[in-house]
Structures are given as C-alpha cells and as structure tokens.
Protein backbone atom coordinates (compact mmCIF):
# COMPACT_ATOMS: atom_id res chain seq x y z
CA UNK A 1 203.02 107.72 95.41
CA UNK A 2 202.95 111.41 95.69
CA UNK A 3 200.47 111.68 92.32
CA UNK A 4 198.46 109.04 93.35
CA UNK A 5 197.47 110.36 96.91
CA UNK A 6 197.02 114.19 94.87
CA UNK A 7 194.01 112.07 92.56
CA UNK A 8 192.71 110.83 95.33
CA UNK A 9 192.37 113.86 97.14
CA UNK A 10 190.84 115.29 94.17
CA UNK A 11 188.53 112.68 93.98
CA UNK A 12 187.36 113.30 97.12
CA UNK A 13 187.19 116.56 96.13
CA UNK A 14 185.03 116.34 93.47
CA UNK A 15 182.30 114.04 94.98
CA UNK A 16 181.84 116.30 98.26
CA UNK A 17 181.41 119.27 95.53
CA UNK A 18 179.02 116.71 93.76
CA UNK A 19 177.30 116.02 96.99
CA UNK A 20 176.49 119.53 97.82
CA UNK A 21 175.48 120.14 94.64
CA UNK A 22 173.07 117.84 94.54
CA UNK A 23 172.16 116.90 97.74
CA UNK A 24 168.71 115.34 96.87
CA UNK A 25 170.77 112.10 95.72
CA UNK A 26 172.61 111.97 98.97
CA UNK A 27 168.61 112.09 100.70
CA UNK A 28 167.76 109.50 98.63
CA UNK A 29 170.59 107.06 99.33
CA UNK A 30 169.93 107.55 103.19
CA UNK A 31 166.05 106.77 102.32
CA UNK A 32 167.42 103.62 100.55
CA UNK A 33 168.76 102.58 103.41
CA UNK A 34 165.65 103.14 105.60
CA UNK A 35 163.59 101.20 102.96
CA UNK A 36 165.70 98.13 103.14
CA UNK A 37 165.59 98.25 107.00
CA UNK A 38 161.85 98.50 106.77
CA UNK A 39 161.76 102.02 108.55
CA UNK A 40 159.03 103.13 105.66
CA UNK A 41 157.72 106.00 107.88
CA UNK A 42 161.41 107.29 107.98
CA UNK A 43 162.68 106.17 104.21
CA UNK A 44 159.39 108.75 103.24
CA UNK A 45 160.68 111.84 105.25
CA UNK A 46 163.77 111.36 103.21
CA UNK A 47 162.44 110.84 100.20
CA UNK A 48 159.56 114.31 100.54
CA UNK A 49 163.20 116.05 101.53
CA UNK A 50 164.77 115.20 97.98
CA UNK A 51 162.01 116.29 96.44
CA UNK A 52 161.86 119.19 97.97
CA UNK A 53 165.63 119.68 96.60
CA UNK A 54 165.04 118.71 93.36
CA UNK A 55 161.18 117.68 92.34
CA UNK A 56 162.14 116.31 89.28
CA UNK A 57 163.91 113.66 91.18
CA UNK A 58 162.27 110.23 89.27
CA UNK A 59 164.07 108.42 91.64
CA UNK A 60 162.98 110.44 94.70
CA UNK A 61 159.56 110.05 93.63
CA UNK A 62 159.11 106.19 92.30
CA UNK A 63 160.67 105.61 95.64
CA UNK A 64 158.52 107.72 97.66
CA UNK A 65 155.26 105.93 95.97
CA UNK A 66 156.89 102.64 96.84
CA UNK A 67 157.57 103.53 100.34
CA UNK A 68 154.04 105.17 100.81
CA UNK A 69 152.54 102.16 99.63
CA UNK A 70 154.58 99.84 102.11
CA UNK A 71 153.17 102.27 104.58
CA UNK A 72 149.90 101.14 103.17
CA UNK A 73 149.19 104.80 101.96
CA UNK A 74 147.91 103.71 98.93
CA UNK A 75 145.79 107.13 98.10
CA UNK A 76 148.92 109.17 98.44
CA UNK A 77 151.52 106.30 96.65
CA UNK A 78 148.72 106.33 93.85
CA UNK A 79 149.26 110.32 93.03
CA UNK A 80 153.15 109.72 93.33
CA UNK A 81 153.60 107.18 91.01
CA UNK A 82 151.43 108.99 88.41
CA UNK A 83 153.56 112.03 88.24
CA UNK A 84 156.50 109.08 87.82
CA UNK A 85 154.72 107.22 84.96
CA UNK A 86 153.74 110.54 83.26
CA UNK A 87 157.66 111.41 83.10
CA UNK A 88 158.46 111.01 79.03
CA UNK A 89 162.03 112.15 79.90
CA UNK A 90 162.46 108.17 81.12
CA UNK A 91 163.23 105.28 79.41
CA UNK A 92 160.41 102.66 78.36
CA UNK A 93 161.36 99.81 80.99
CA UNK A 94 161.24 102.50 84.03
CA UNK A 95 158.10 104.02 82.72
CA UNK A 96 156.58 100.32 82.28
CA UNK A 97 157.60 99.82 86.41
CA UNK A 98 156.22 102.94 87.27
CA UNK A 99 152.35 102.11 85.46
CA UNK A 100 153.36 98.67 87.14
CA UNK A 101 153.62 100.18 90.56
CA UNK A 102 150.76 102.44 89.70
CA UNK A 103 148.41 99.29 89.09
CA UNK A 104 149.29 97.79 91.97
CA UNK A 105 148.58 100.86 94.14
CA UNK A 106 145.04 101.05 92.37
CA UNK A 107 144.36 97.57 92.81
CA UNK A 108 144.68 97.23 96.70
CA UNK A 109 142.14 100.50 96.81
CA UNK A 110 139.61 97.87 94.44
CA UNK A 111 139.92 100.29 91.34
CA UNK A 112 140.39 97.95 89.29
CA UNK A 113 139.02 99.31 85.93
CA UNK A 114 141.51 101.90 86.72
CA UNK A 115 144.42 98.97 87.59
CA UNK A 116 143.74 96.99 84.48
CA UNK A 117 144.42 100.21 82.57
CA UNK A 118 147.81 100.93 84.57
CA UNK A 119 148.86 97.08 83.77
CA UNK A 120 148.15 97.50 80.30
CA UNK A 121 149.89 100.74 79.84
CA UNK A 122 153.05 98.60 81.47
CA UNK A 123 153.10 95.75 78.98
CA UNK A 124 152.45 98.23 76.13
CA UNK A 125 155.75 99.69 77.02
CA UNK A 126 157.99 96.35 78.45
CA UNK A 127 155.39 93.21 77.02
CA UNK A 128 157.73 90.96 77.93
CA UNK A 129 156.85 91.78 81.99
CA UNK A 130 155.31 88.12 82.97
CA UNK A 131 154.35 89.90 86.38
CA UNK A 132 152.37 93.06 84.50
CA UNK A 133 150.78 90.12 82.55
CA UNK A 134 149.62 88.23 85.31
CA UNK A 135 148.35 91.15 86.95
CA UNK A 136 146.32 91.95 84.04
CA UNK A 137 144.93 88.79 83.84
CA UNK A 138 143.62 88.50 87.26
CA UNK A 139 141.99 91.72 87.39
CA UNK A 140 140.49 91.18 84.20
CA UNK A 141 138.68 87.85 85.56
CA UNK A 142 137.98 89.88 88.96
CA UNK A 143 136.08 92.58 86.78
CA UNK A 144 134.52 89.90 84.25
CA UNK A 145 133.11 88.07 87.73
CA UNK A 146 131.46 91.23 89.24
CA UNK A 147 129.94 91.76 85.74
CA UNK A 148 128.57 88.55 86.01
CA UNK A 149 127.52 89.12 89.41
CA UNK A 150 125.59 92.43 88.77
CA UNK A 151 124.03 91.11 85.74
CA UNK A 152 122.39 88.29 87.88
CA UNK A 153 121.50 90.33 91.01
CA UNK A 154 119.74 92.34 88.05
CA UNK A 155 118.00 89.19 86.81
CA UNK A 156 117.16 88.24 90.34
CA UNK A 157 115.96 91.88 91.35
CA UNK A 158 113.80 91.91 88.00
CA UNK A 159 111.94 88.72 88.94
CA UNK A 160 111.62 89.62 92.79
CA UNK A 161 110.04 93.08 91.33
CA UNK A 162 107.91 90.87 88.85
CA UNK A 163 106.85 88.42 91.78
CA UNK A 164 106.34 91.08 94.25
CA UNK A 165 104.08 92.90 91.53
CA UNK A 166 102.58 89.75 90.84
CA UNK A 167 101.77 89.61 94.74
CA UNK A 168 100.37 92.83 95.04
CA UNK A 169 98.18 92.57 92.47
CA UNK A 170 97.15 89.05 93.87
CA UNK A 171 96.48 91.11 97.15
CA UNK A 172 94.80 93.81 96.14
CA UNK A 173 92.43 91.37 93.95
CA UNK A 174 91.77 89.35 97.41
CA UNK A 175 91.26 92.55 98.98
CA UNK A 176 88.61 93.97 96.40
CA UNK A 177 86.57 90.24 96.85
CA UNK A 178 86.97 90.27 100.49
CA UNK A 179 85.12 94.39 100.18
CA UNK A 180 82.80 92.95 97.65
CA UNK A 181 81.57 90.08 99.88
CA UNK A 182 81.35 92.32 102.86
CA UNK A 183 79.58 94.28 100.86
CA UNK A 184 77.20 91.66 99.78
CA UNK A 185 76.92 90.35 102.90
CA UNK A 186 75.90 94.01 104.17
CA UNK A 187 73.21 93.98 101.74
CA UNK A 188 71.91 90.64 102.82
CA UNK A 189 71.87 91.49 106.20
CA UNK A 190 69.71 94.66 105.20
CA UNK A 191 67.28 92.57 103.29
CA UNK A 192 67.16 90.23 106.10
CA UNK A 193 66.63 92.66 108.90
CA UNK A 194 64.04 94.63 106.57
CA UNK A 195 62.09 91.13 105.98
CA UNK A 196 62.28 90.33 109.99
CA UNK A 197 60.80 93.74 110.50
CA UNK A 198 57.90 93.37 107.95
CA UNK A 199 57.58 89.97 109.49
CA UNK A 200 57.12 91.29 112.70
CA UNK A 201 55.03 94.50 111.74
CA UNK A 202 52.90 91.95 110.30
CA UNK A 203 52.53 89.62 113.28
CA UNK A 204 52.24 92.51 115.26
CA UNK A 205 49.04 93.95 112.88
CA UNK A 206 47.62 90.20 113.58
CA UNK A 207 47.68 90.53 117.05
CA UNK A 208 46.09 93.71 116.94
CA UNK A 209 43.47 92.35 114.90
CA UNK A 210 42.95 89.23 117.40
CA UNK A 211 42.71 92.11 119.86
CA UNK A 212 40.03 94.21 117.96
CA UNK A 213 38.17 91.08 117.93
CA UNK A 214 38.20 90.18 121.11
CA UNK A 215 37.03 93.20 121.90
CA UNK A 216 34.38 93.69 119.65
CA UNK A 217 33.11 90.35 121.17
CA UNK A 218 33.38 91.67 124.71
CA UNK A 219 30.77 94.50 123.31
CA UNK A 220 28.65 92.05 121.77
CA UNK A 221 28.67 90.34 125.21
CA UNK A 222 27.57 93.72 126.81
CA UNK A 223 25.24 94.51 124.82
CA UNK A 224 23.72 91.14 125.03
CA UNK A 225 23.14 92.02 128.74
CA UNK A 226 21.60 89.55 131.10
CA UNK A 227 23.59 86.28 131.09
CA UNK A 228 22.56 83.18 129.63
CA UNK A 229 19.09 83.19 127.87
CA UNK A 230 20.32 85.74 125.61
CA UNK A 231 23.64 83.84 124.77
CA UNK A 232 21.43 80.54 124.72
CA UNK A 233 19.53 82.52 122.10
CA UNK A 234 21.89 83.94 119.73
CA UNK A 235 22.99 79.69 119.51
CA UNK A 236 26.82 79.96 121.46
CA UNK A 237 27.08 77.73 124.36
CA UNK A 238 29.21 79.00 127.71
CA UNK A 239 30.83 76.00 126.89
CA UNK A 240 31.98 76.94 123.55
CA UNK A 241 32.58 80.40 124.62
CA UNK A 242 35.14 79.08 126.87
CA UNK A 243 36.47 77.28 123.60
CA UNK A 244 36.94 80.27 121.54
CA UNK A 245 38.74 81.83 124.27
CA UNK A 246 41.35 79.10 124.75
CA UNK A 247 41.56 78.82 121.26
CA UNK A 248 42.37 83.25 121.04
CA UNK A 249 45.00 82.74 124.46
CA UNK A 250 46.91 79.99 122.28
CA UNK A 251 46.96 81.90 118.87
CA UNK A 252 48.20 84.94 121.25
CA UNK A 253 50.95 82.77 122.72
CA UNK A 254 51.77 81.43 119.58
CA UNK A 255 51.73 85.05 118.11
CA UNK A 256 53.93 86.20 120.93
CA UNK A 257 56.36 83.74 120.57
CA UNK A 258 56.69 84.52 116.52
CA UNK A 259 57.60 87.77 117.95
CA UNK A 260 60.45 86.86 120.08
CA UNK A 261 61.82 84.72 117.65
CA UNK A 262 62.03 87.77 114.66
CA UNK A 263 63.44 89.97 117.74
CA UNK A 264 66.02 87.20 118.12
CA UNK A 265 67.02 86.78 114.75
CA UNK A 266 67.76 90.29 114.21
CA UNK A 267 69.66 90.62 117.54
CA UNK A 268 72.44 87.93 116.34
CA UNK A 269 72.54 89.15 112.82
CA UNK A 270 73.50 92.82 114.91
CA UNK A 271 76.38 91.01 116.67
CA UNK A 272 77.53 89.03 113.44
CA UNK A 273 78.06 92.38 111.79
C-alpha cells in the first residue's frame, strides 16, 4: 500500500513538472474546452496564448484556424491554417485536414480557384477523404458555371457593341440625309426667293413702263392743247380715251396684285425656314 501511494505521488509529480514545462498543452486543453462550449472568442485567446509558448504548436494552431473560422474570421483562419498545412514535420492524414480546413476557409471568402487547389492538395495526400472529394467537386462546377457565365455576358456584350455600332452608324447616316435635305431644301428656298424677286423686279419694270406711258400720253394730251377738235383730229374719241384708261387702271390693279402675291410667297417661305 505504502509503494503504491509513493508511484502515485510520483506520478503526480511528474505531470505537474510536465505541465510547467510545457504549458502551451495545458492552454490548449482549456481552449478545447471553450471550443466545445461554443465560447470561440474565448477558445482563440487560449489558443494565441499557446502559441505564444510554443509557436510550433500544430495543435495550437489548426485549432486556432478552426476557432477563427467559427468566429467567421475567415481572412485570419485562412493565414493560420496555411502555416499548419505547410508543416512537413506532420503526418499525411493531418496535413490532408489542414489543406481541408484551408479550402474551406477560402471557399466561404469565394476564392475558389484558390479552394479547389487546397481540396486537391487534401486528396493528394488522404484520397480516400469522400468530404475533400465532394468539396472539390462542387467548386469545380461553381467555377465551370461562372466560366460559362462570363463567356456569354462576353457574347452578349459583343453583339450589344455590334448592335449599338450598327445603331450609330444607322444614326449618323439619318443624320447626314436629314443635313443633306436641309441643305437642299435651303437651296430651293434660295432659288425660289431669287425667282420671286426677279418676278417681282420684273412686274415692277412693267408697271413703270405702264407709267412712262401714261405719261407720255398725258404730254401728248398737252401738247395737243385745246380740247376736242384736236383729239377729234388725230382720230381718238373721248369715248375711247376713257377706254384706254380703264383698260391702264385694270392692268395696274392686276399688276399690283401680282405684286402682293410674290411679296406673300416669299414671306411664308421666311417663316417655313
């Protein structure tokens, strides 16, 4: 009885020297603890204080990167688990859990180029991992999809350029006839106004002559003098005097009248422009 209480007291012994020897193991039991309890935010202040014991803890640091990424730090679990998965001191199937881990953690940040990497890095070292597998399968078809999907928003962008090329060319064409018929339409409007002024310098050089006429007459009438005998001579009746002057008022009105309707024309061809 006597020996068996003196091993157990050495046994004691021996673990307390153990413990204070290495006392990031005793850190990372109490963050064990913390993780099952789902205290994350404490389990990873016990876990940083093993490390900072011993930082080539594996264990202190695969279990820090899992209770970072609980705490949905997944930046900070991703640089973790690397230094984890980079450890070649560890054996295959804890390496293959750590690139598992490290996946995941690139995964939920949509790296997934870098994730499918991490999953196949697992199954080269454990292939027998039907969760690494999975994993790399579905972010394979998530990656194959958004190549899809960028390859056909390039199609559709190419043909939305092409059509809205296509539409500015159409425009610009509509634009240059729509210049090219004001334009013309310019020009005709020149000619017109040019042809209503000639008409009207023309009417205008009639009346004049009408005028010159009628005044030339009035002379003749002066110098005719004295009335009727010499008018009954020359063979022109005051009847058909008064004749000739009716018919001189009415090519006056109607010259008048041509007048006003050139000065008309070109006033609405003014407004039209």
């Amino acid at each position: 009885m006597r020996k068996l209480l003196y091993i157990l007291i050495f046994t004691l012994a021996a673990s307390s020297a153990a413990a204070q020897q290495m006392p990031e193991r005793r850190l990372v039991r109490k963050g064990n603890r913390q993780f099952k309890k789902e205290n994350f935010d404490r389990s990873v202040d016990l876990y940083m204080r093993a490390l900072g014991a011993d930082s080539t803890s594996f264990e202190a640091g695969y279990n820090l990167s899992n209770a970072l990424f609980r705490s949905e730090r997944y930046d900070t679990a991703e640089q973790t688990m690397m230094r984890a998965a980079a450890d070649s001191t560890r054996s295959d199937t804890e390496r293959a859990e750590a690139f598992y881990n490290l996946g995941n953690t690139q995964f939920m940040q949509k790296k997934l180029e870098q994730a499918l990497e991490s999953y196949r890095n697992s199954l080269r070292l454990n292939p027998s991992d039907m969760d690494a597998k999975y994993n790399y399968a579905y972010t394979k078809r998530l990656l194959d999809q958004q190549k899809n999907n960028q390859d056909q928003n390039q199609d559709q962008n190419k043909g939305q350029n092409k059509d809205q090329n296509k539409n500015d060319q159409n425009q610009n064409q509509n634009q240059n006839q729509d210049q090219n018929q004001d334009q013309n339409q310019d020009q005709n409007q020149d000619q017109n106004q040019n042809q209503d002024n000639k008409d009207q310098n023309q009417d205008n050089k009639d009346q004049n002559g009408d005028g010159d006429r009628d005044r030339q007459k009035s002379d003749n009438d002066r110098r005719d003098g004295n009335g009727g005998e010499q008018q009954q001579q020359g063979g022109i009746s005051p009847q058909e005097q008064e004749a000739m002057l009716d018919a001189i008022q009415a090519q006056e009105d109607k010259t008048q009248e041509k007048v006003k309707e050139k000065q008309g024309i070109i006033v609405r061809g003014s407004k039209n422009w």
